[in-house]
Protein backbone atom coordinates (compact mmCIF):
# COMPACT_ATOMS: atom_id res chain seq x y z
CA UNK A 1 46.78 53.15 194.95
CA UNK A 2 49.67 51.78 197.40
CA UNK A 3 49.14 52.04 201.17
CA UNK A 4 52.14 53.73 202.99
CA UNK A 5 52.73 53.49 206.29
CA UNK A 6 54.53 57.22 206.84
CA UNK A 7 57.97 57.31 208.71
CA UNK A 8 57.94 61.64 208.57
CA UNK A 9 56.85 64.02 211.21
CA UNK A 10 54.70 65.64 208.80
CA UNK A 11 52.95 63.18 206.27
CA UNK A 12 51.09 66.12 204.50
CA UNK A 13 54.18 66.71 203.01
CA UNK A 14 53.55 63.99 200.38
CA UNK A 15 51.41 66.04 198.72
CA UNK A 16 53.86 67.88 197.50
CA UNK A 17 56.58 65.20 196.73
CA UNK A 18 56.72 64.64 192.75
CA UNK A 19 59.12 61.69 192.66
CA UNK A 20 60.11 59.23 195.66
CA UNK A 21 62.82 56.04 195.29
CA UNK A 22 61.16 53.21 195.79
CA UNK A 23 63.99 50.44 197.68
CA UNK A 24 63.89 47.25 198.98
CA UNK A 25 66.37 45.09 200.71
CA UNK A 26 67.62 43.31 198.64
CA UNK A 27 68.93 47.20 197.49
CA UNK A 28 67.03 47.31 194.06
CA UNK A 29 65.72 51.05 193.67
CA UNK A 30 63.25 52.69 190.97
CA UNK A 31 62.06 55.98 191.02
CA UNK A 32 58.64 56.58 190.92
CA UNK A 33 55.89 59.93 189.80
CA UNK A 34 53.77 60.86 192.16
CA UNK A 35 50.18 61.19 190.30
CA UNK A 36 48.01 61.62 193.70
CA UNK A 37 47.66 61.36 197.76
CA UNK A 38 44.78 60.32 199.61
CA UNK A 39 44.61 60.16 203.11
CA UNK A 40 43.36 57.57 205.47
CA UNK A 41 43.34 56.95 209.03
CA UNK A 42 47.27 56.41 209.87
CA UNK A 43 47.98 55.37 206.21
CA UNK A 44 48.34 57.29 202.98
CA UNK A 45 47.36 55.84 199.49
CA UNK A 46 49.53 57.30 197.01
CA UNK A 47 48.77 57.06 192.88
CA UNK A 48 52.11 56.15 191.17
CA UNK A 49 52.24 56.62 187.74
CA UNK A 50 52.73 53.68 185.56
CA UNK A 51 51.51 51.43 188.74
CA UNK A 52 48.08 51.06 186.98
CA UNK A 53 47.01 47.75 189.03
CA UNK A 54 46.67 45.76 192.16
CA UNK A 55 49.43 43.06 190.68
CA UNK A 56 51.79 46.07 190.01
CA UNK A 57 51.31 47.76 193.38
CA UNK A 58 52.08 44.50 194.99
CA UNK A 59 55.21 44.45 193.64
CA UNK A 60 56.30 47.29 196.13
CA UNK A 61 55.54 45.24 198.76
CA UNK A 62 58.17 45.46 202.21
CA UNK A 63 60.04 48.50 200.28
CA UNK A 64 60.50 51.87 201.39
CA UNK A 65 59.71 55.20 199.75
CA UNK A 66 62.46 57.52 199.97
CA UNK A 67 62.71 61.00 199.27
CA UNK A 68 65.02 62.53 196.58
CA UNK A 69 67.98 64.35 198.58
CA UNK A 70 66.79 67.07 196.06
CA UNK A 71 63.37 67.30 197.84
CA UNK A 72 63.99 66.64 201.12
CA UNK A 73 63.72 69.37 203.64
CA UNK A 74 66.17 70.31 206.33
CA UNK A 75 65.89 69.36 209.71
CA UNK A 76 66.44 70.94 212.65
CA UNK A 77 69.98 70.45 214.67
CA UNK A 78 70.30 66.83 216.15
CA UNK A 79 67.39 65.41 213.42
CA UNK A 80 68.25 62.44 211.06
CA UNK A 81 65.96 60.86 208.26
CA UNK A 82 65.82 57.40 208.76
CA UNK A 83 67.53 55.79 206.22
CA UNK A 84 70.74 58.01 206.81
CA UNK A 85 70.98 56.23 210.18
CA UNK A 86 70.15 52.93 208.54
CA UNK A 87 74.05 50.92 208.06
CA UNK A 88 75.81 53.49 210.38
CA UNK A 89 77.98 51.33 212.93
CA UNK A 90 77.75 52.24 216.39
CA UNK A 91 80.87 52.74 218.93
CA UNK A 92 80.96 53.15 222.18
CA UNK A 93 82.48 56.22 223.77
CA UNK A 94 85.49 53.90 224.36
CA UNK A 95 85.66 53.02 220.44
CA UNK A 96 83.73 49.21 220.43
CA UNK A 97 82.70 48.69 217.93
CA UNK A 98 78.64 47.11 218.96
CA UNK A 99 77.41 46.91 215.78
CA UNK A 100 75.28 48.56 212.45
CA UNK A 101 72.07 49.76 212.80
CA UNK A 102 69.57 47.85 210.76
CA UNK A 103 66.20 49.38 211.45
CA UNK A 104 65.05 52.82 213.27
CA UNK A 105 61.94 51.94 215.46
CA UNK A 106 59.54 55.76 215.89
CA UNK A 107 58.13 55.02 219.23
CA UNK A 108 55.88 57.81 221.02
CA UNK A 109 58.80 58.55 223.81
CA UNK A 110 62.05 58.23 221.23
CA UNK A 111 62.86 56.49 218.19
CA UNK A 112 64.90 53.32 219.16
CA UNK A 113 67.66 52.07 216.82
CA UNK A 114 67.59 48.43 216.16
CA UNK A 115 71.22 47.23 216.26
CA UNK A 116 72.53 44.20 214.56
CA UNK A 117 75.46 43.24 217.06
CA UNK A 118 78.29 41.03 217.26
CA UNK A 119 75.87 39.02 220.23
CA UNK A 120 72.69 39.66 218.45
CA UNK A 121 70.11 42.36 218.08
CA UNK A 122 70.56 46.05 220.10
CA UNK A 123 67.70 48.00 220.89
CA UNK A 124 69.42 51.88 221.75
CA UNK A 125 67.09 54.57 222.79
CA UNK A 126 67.53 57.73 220.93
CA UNK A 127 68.35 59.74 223.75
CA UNK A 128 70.42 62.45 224.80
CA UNK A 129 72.08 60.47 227.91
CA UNK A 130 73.29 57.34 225.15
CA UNK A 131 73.42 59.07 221.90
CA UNK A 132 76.88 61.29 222.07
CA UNK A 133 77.54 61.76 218.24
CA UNK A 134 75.96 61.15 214.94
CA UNK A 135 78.21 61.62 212.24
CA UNK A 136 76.74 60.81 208.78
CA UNK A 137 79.10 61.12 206.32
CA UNK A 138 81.31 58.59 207.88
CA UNK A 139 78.04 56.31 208.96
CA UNK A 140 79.07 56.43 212.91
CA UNK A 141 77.22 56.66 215.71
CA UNK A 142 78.53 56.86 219.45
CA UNK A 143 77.19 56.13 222.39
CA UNK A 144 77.54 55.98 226.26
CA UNK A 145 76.99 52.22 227.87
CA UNK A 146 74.62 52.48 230.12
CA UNK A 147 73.71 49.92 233.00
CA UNK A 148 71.58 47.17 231.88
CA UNK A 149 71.91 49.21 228.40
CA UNK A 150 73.42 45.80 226.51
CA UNK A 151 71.77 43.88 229.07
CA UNK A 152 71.87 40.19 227.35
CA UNK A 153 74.92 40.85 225.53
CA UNK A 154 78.16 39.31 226.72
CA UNK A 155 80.63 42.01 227.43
């Protein structure tokens, strides 16, 4: 079984996911059967079939588990799976360009997006007051500069 550390509101859902895409970042992808879920603590322990040892499991290592577009389920207004907001580049309200957002941090208050900017790394709350729009098709997000928002960064 492979430990997974769940990214989704509601883990139980795994038990009824068939197939996930397993990707790492390097962007290699394979899809994988679900044969069982067990839960434990924070973690799950999923069963892939054809991942029949330790040697094999460990070869998923530092990848994510994503789930088919075909399976996922829709979210309410304003709600974004992760790894839709994962490579969308982030303007200001004034059209700077500040960078791409490279990993989505789910912190009990907000998720933060971890920006990979033209100074170095961005950490954006996922708030109403900074986030302004969220368009996914065209992988742009905009926000409002705050005070001591890009604090660090050379403006």
């Amino acid at each position: 079984m492979v430990k997974v550390t769940p990214m989704t509101e509601e883990p139980r859902r795994f038990l009824q996911l068939q197939d996930v895409v397993w990707e790492n970042a390097k962007g290699s992808r394979r899809l994988l059967k679900v044969e069982g879920v067990r839960f434990q603590n924070k973690s799950i322990r999923v069963k892939f079939v054809r991942i029949a040892d330790r040697t094999q499991a460990e070869g998923l290592r530092g990848g994510w588990l994503k789930v088919p577009h075909s399976e996922r389920v829709t979210l309410p207004p304003d709600s974004y799976f992760v790894d839709d907001l994962i490579g969308c580049q982030i303007f200001s309200t004034g059209g700077e360009k500040l960078g791409r957002i490279r990993n989505v941090l789910k912190l009990p208050a907000n998720d933060v997006y971890e920006v990979d900017g033209k100074n170095g790394e961005l950490l954006i709350p996922a708030v109403e007051d900074v986030i302004k729009e969220v368009d996914i098709i065209r992988q742009r997000v905009v926000i409002e500069k705050m005070p001591g928002l890009l604090e660090g960064r050379q403006e």
